[in-house]
C-alpha atoms as a PDB file:
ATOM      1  CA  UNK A   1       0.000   0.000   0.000  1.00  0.00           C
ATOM      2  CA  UNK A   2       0.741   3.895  -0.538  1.00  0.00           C
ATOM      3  CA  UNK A   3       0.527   6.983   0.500  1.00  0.00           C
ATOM      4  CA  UNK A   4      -1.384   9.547  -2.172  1.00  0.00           C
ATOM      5  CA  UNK A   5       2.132  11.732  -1.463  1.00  0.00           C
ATOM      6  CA  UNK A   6       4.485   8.852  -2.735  1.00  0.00           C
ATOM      7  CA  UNK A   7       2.100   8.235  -5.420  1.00  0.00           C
ATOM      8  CA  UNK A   8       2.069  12.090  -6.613  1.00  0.00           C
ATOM      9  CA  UNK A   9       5.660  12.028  -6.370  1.00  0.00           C
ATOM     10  CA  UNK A  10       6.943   8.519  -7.691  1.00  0.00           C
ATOM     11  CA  UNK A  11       5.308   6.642 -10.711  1.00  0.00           C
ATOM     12  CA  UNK A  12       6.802   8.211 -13.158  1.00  0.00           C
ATOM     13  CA  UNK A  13       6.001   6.028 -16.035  1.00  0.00           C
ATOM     14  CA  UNK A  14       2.707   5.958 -15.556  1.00  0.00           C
ATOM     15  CA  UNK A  15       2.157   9.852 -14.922  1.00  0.00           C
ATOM     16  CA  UNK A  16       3.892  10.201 -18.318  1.00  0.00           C
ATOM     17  CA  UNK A  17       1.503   8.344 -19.817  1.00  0.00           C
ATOM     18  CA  UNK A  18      -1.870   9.583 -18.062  1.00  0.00           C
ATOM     19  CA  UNK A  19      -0.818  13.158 -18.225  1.00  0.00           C
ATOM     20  CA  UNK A  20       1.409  13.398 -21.045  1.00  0.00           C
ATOM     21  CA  UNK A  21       0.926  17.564 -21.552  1.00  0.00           C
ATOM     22  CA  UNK A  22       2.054  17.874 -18.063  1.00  0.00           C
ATOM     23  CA  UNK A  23       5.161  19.709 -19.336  1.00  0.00           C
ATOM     24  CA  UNK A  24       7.667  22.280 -17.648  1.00  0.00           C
ATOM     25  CA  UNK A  25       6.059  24.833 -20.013  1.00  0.00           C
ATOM     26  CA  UNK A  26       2.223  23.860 -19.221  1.00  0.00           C
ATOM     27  CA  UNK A  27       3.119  24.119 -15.262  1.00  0.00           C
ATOM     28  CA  UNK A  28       4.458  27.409 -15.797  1.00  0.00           C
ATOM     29  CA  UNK A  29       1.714  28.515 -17.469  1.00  0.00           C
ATOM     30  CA  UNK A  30      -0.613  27.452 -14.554  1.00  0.00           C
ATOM     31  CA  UNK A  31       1.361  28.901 -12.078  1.00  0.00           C
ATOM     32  CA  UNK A  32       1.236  32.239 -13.612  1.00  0.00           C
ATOM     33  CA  UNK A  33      -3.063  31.967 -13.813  1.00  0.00           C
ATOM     34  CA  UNK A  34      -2.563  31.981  -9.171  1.00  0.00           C
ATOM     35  CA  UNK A  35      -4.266  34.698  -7.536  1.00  0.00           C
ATOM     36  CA  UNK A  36      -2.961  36.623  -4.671  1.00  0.00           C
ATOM     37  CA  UNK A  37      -4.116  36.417  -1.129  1.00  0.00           C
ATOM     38  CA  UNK A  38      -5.041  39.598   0.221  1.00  0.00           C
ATOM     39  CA  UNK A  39      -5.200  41.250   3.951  1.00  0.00           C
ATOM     40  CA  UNK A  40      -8.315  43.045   4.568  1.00  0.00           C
ATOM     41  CA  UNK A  41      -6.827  46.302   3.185  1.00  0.00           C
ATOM     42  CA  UNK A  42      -5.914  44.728   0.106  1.00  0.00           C
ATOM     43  CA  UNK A  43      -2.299  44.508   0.202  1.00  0.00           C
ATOM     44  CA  UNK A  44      -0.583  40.562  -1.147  1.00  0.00           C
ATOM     45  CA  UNK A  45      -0.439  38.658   2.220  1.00  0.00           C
ATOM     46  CA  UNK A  46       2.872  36.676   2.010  1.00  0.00           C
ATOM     47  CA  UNK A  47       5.146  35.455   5.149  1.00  0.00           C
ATOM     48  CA  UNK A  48       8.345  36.668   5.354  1.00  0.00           C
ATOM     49  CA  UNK A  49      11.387  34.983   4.214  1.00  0.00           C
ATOM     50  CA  UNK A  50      12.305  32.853   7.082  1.00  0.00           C
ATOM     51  CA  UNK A  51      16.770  33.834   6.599  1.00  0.00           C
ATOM     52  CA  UNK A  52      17.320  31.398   9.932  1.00  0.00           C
ATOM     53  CA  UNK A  53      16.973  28.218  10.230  1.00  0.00           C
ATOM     54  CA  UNK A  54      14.214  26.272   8.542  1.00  0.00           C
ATOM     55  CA  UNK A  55      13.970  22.826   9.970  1.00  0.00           C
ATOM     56  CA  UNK A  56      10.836  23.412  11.581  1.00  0.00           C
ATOM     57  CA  UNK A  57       8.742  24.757   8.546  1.00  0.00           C
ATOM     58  CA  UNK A  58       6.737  21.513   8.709  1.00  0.00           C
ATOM     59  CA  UNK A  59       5.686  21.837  12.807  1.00  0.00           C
ATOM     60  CA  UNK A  60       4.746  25.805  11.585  1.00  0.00           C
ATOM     61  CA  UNK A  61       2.619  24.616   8.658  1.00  0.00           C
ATOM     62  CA  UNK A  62       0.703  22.150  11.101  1.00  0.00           C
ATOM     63  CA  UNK A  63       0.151  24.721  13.624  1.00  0.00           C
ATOM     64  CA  UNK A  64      -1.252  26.966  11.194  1.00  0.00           C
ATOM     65  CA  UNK A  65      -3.464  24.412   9.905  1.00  0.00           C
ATOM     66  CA  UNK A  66      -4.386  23.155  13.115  1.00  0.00           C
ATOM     67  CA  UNK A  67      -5.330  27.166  14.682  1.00  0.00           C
ATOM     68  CA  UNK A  68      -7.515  27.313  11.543  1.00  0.00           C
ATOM     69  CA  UNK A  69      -9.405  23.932  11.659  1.00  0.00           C
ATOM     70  CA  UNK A  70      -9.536  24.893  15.138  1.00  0.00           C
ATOM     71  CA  UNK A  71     -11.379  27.810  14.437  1.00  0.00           C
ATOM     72  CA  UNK A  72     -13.586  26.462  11.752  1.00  0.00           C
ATOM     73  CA  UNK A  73     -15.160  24.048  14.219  1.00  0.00           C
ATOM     74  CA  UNK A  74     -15.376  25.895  16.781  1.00  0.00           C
ATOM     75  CA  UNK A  75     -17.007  29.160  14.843  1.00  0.00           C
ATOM     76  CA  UNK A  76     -14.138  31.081  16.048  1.00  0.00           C
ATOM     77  CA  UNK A  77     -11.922  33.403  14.641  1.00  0.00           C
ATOM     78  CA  UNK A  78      -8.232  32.712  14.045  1.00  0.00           C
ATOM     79  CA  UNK A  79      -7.231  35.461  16.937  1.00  0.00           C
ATOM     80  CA  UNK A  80     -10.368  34.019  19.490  1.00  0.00           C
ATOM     81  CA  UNK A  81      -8.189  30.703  19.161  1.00  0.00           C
ATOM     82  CA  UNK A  82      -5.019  32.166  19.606  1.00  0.00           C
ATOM     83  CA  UNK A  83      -6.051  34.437  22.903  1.00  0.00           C
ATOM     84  CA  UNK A  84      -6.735  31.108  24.243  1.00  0.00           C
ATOM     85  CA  UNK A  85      -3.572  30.238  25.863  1.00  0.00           C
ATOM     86  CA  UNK A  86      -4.663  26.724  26.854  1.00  0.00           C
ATOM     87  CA  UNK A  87      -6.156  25.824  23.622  1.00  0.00           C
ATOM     88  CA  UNK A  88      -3.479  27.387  21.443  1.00  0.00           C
ATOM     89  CA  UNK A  89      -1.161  25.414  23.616  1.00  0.00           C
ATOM     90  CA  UNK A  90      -3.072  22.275  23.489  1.00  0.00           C
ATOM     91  CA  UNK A  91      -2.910  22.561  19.544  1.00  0.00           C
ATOM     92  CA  UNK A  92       1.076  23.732  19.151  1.00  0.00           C
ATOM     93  CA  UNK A  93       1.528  19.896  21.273  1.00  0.00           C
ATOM     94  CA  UNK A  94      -0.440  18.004  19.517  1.00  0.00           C
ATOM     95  CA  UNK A  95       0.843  18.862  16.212  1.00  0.00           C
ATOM     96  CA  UNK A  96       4.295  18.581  17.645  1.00  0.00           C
ATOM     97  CA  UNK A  97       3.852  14.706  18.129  1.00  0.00           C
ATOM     98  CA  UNK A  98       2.252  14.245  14.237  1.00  0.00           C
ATOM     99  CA  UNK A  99       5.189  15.666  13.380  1.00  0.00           C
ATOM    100  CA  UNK A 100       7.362  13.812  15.159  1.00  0.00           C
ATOM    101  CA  UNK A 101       5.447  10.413  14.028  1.00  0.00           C
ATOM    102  CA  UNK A 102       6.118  12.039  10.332  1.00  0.00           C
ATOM    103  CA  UNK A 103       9.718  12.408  10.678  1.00  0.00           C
ATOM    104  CA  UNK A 104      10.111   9.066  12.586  1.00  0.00           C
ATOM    105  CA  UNK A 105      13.649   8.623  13.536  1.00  0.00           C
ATOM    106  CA  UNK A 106      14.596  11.459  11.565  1.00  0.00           C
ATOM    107  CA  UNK A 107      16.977  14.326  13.648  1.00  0.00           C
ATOM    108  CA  UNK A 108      16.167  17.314  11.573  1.00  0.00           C
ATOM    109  CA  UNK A 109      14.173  19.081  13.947  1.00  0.00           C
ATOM    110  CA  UNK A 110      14.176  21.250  17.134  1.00  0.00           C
ATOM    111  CA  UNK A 111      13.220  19.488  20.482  1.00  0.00           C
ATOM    112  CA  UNK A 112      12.588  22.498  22.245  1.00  0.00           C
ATOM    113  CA  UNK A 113      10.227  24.983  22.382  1.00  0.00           C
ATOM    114  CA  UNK A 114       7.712  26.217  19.535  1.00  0.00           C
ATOM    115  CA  UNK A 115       9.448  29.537  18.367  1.00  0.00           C
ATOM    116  CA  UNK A 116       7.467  30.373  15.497  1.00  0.00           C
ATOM    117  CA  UNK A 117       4.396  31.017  16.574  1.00  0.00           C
ATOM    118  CA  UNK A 118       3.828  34.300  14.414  1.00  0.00           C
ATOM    119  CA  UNK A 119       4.671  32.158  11.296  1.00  0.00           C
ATOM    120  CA  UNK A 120       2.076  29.851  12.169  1.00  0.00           C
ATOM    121  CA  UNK A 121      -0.379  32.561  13.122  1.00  0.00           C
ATOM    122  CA  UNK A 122       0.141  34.202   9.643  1.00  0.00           C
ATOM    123  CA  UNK A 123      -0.756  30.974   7.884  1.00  0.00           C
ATOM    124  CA  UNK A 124      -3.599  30.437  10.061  1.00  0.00           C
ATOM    125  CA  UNK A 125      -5.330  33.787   8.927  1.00  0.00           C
ATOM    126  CA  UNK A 126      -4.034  33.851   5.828  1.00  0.00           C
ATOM    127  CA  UNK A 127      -6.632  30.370   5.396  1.00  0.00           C
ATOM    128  CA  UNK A 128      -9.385  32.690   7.438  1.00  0.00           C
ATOM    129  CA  UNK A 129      -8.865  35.173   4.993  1.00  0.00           C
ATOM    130  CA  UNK A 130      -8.684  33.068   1.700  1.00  0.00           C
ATOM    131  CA  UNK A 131     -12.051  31.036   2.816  1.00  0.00           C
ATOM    132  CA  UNK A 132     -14.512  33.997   4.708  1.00  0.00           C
ATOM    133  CA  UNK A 133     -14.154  35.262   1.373  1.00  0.00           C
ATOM    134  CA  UNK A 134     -14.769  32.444  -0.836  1.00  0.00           C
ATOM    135  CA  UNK A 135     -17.604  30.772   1.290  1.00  0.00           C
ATOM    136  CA  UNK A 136     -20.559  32.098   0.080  1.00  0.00           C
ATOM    137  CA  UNK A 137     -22.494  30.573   3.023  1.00  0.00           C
ATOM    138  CA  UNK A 138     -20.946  27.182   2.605  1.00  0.00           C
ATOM    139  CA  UNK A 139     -18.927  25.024   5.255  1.00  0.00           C
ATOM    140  CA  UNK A 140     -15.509  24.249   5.122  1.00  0.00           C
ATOM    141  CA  UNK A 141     -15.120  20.546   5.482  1.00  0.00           C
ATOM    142  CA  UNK A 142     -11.621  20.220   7.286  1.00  0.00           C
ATOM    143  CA  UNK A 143      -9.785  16.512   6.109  1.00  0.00           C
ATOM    144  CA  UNK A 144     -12.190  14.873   4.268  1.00  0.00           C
ATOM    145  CA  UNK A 145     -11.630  11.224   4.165  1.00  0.00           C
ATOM    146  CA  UNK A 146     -11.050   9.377   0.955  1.00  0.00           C
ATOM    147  CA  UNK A 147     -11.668   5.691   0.636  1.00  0.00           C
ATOM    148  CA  UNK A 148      -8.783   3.473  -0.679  1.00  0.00           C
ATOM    149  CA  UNK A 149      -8.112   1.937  -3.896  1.00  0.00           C
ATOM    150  CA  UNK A 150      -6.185  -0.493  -4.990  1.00  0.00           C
ATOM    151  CA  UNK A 151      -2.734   0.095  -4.112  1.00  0.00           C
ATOM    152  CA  UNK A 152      -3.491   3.627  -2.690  1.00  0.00           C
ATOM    153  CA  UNK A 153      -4.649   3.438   1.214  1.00  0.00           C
ATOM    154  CA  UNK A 154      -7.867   5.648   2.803  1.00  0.00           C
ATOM    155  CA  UNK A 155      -6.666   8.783   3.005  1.00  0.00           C
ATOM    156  CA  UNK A 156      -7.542  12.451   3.777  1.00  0.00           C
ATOM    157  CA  UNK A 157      -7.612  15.856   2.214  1.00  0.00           C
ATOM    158  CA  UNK A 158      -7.155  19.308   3.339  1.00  0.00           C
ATOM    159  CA  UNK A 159     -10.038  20.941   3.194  1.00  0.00           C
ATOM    160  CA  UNK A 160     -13.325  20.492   0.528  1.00  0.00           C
ATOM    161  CA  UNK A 161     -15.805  23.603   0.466  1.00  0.00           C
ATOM    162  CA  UNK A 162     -18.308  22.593  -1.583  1.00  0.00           C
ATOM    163  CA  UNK A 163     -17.305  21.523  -5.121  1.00  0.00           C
ATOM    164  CA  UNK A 164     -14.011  22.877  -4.625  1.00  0.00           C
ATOM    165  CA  UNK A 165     -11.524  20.202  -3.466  1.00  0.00           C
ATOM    166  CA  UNK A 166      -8.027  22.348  -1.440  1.00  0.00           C
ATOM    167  CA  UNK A 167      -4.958  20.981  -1.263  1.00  0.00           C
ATOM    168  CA  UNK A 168      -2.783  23.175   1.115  1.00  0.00           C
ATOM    169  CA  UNK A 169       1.186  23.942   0.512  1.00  0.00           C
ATOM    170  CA  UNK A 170       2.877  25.865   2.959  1.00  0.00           C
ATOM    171  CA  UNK A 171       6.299  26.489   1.156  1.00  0.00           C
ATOM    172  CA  UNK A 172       8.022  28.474  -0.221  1.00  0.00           C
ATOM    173  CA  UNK A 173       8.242  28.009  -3.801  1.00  0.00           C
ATOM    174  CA  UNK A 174       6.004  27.942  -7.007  1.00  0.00           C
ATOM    175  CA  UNK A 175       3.284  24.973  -7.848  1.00  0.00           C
ATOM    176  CA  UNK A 176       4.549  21.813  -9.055  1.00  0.00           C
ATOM    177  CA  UNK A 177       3.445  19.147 -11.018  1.00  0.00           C
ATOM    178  CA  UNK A 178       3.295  16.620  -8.152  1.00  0.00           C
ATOM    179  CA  UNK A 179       0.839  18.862  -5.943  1.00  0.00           C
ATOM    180  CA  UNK A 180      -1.520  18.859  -8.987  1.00  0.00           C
ATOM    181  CA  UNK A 181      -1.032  15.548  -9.262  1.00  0.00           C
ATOM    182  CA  UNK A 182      -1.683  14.427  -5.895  1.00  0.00           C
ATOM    183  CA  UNK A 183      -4.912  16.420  -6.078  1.00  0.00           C
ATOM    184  CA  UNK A 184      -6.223  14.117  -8.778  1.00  0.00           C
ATOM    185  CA  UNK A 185      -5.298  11.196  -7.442  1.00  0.00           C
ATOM    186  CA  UNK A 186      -7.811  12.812  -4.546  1.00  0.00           C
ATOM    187  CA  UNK A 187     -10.684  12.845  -7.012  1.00  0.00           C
ATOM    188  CA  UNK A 188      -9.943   9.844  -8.772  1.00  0.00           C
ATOM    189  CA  UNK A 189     -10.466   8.215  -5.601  1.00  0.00           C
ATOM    190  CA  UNK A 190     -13.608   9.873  -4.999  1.00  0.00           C
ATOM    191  CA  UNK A 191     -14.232   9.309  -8.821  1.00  0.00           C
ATOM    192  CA  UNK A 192     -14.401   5.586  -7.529  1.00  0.00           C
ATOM    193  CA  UNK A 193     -16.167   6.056  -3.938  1.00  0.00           C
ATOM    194  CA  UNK A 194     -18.682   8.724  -4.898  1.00  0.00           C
ATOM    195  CA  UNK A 195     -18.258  10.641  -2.041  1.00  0.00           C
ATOM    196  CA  UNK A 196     -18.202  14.015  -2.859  1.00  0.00           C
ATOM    197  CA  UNK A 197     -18.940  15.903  -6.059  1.00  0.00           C
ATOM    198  CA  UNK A 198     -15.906  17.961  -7.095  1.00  0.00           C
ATOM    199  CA  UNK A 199     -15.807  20.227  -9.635  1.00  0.00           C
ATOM    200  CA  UNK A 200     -12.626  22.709  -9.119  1.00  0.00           C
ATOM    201  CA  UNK A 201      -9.186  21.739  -7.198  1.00  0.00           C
ATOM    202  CA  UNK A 202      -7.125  24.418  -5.831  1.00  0.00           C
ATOM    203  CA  UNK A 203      -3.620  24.329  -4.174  1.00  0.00           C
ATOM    204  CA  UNK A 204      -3.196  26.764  -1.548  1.00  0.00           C
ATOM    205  CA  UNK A 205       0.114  28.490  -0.488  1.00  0.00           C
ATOM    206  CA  UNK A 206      -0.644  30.411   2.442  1.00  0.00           C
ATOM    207  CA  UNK A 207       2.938  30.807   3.377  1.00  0.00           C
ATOM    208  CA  UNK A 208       3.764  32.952   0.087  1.00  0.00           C
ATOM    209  CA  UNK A 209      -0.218  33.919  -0.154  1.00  0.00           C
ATOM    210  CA  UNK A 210      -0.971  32.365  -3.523  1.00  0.00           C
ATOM    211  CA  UNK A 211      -4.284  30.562  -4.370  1.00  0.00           C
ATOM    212  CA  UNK A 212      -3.823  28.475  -7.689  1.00  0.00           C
ATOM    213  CA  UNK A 213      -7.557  27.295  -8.449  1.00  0.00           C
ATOM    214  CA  UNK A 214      -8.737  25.080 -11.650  1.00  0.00           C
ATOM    215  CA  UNK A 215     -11.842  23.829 -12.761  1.00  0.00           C
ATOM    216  CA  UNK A 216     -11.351  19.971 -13.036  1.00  0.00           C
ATOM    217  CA  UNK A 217     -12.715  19.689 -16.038  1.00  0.00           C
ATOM    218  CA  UNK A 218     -10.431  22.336 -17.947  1.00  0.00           C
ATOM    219  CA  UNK A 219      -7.126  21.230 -16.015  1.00  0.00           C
ATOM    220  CA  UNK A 220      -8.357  17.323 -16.814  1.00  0.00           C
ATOM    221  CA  UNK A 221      -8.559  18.700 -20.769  1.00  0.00           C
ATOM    222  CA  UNK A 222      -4.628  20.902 -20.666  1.00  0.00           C
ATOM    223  CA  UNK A 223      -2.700  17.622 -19.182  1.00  0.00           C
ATOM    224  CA  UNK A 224      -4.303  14.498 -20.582  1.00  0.00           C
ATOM    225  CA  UNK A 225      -6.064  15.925 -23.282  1.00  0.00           C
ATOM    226  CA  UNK A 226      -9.412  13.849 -22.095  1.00  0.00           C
ATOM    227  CA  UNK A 227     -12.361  14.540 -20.070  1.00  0.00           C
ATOM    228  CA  UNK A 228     -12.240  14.580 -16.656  1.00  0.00           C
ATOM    229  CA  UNK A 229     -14.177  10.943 -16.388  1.00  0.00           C
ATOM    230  CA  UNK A 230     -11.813   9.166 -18.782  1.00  0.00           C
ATOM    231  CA  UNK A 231      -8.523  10.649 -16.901  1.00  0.00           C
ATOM    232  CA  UNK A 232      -9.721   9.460 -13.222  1.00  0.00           C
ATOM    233  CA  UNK A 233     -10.888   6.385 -14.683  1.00  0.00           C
ATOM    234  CA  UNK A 234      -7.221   5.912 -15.693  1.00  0.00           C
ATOM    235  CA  UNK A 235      -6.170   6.840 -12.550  1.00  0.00           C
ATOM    236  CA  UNK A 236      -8.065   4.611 -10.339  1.00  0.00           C
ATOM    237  CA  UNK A 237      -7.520   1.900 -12.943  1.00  0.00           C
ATOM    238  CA  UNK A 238      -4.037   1.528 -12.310  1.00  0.00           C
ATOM    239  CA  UNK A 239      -4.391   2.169  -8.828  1.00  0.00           C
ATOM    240  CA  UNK A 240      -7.086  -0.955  -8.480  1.00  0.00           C
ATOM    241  CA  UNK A 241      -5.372  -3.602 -10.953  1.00  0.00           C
ATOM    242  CA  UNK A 242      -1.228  -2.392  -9.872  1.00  0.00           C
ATOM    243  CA  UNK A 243      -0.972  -5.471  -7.177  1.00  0.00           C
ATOM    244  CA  UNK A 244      -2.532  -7.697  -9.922  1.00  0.00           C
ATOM    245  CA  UNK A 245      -0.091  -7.248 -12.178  1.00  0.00           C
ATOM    246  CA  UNK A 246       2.730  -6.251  -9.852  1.00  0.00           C
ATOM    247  CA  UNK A 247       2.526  -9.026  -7.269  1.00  0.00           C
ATOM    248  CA  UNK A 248       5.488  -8.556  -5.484  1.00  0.00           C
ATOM    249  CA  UNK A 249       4.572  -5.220  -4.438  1.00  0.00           C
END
């Protein structure tokens, strides 16, 4: 079994094949269609260039998440959540040991305390900001669960609001291929469950305050050149028959 991550990321072979106008040139282009995040004056919200040291950028980007799932269930705001010194200590801890589950045995990491608690903050509202303004009455759905497939375990996503399926990216660089891929592999595996309808994707990048947002159809159309049903039929077909005809695996 896999992770929808190592799927996005590995593969190779096959993601030629499936999405064979997925080029250098064709990601560019998409990246360059993002829209900016904006503060409620207007200005581009975008987190400061973190010149120290980085190891913990992936503890930060779970806090932030965390504050802002914290708030969505709650029907707080970001700052109600953060002037809770219990809670907002409650959540830095708890994200502190998924993170140090995801990193395993790994050493790149600080063991003491949570410094960056602005940084985390910042990507916190930056999400209030991004979805209070996209809602349009409806509720954000935090980690909706995706049924396995195949060689692809049950998994979760970031956040579905609803026909739009987020995939949030806390770092600091432009989109890639592999975060639009791992957001298809998402709806092929709803394509195969029936879960949800989802009609857009959208990878969010709250730490440089970038929203890049597709309708599935027309992204389906620019990388495979097929409709959206034929290219997550592909998808989950290889992900259902793989340990068929890869037994070893």
């Amino acid at each position: 079994m896999i992770t929808e991550r190592k799927f996005a990321e590995q593969f190779s072979g096959f993601w030629s094949q499936c999405l064979p106008f997925m080029t250098p040139q064709v990601v560019t282009a998409l990246n360059q269609k993002g829209a900016v995040i904006r503060d409620l004056h207007g200005a581009p919200m975008r987190l400061a260039q973190n010149t120290g040291d980085n190891t913990d950028n992936d503890l930060v980007a779970e806090v932030g998440f965390a504050v802002f799932a914290a708030a969505c269930s709650g029907g707080l705001t970001v700052e109600a959540v953060a002037d809770n010194d219990m809670a907002l200590g409650s959540l830095v801890e708890e994200a502190s040991q998924r993170i140090r589950v995801l990193r395993e045995t790994k050493e790149n990491g600080s063991k003491g305390p949570f410094k960056n608690l602005y940084d985390a903050l910042f990507i916190a509202t930056c999400l209030e900001l991004h979805f209070s303004r996209s809602a349009g009455g409806r509720e954000v759905m935090i980690h909706p669960p995706f049924r396995g497939c195949g060689l692809m375990n049950s998994c979760f996503g970031d956040i579905l609001q609803g026909t739009s399926l987020y995939e949030v990216k806390c770092v600091d660089r432009n989109l890639r291929g592999s975060d639009l891929r791992q957001v298809l592999t998402y709806c092929a595996l709803n394509y195969q469950s029936h879960q949800y309808e989802i009609n857009t994707v959208c990878v969010l990048n709250p730490r440089r305050g970038m929203s890049y947002k597709y309708d599935l159809e027309d992204l389906s159309l620019s990388l495979s050149g097929t409709n959206t049903f034929e290219l997550l039929h592909r998808i989950g077909d290889f992900l259902m028959n793989y340990e068929t005809l890869h037994p070893s695996v």
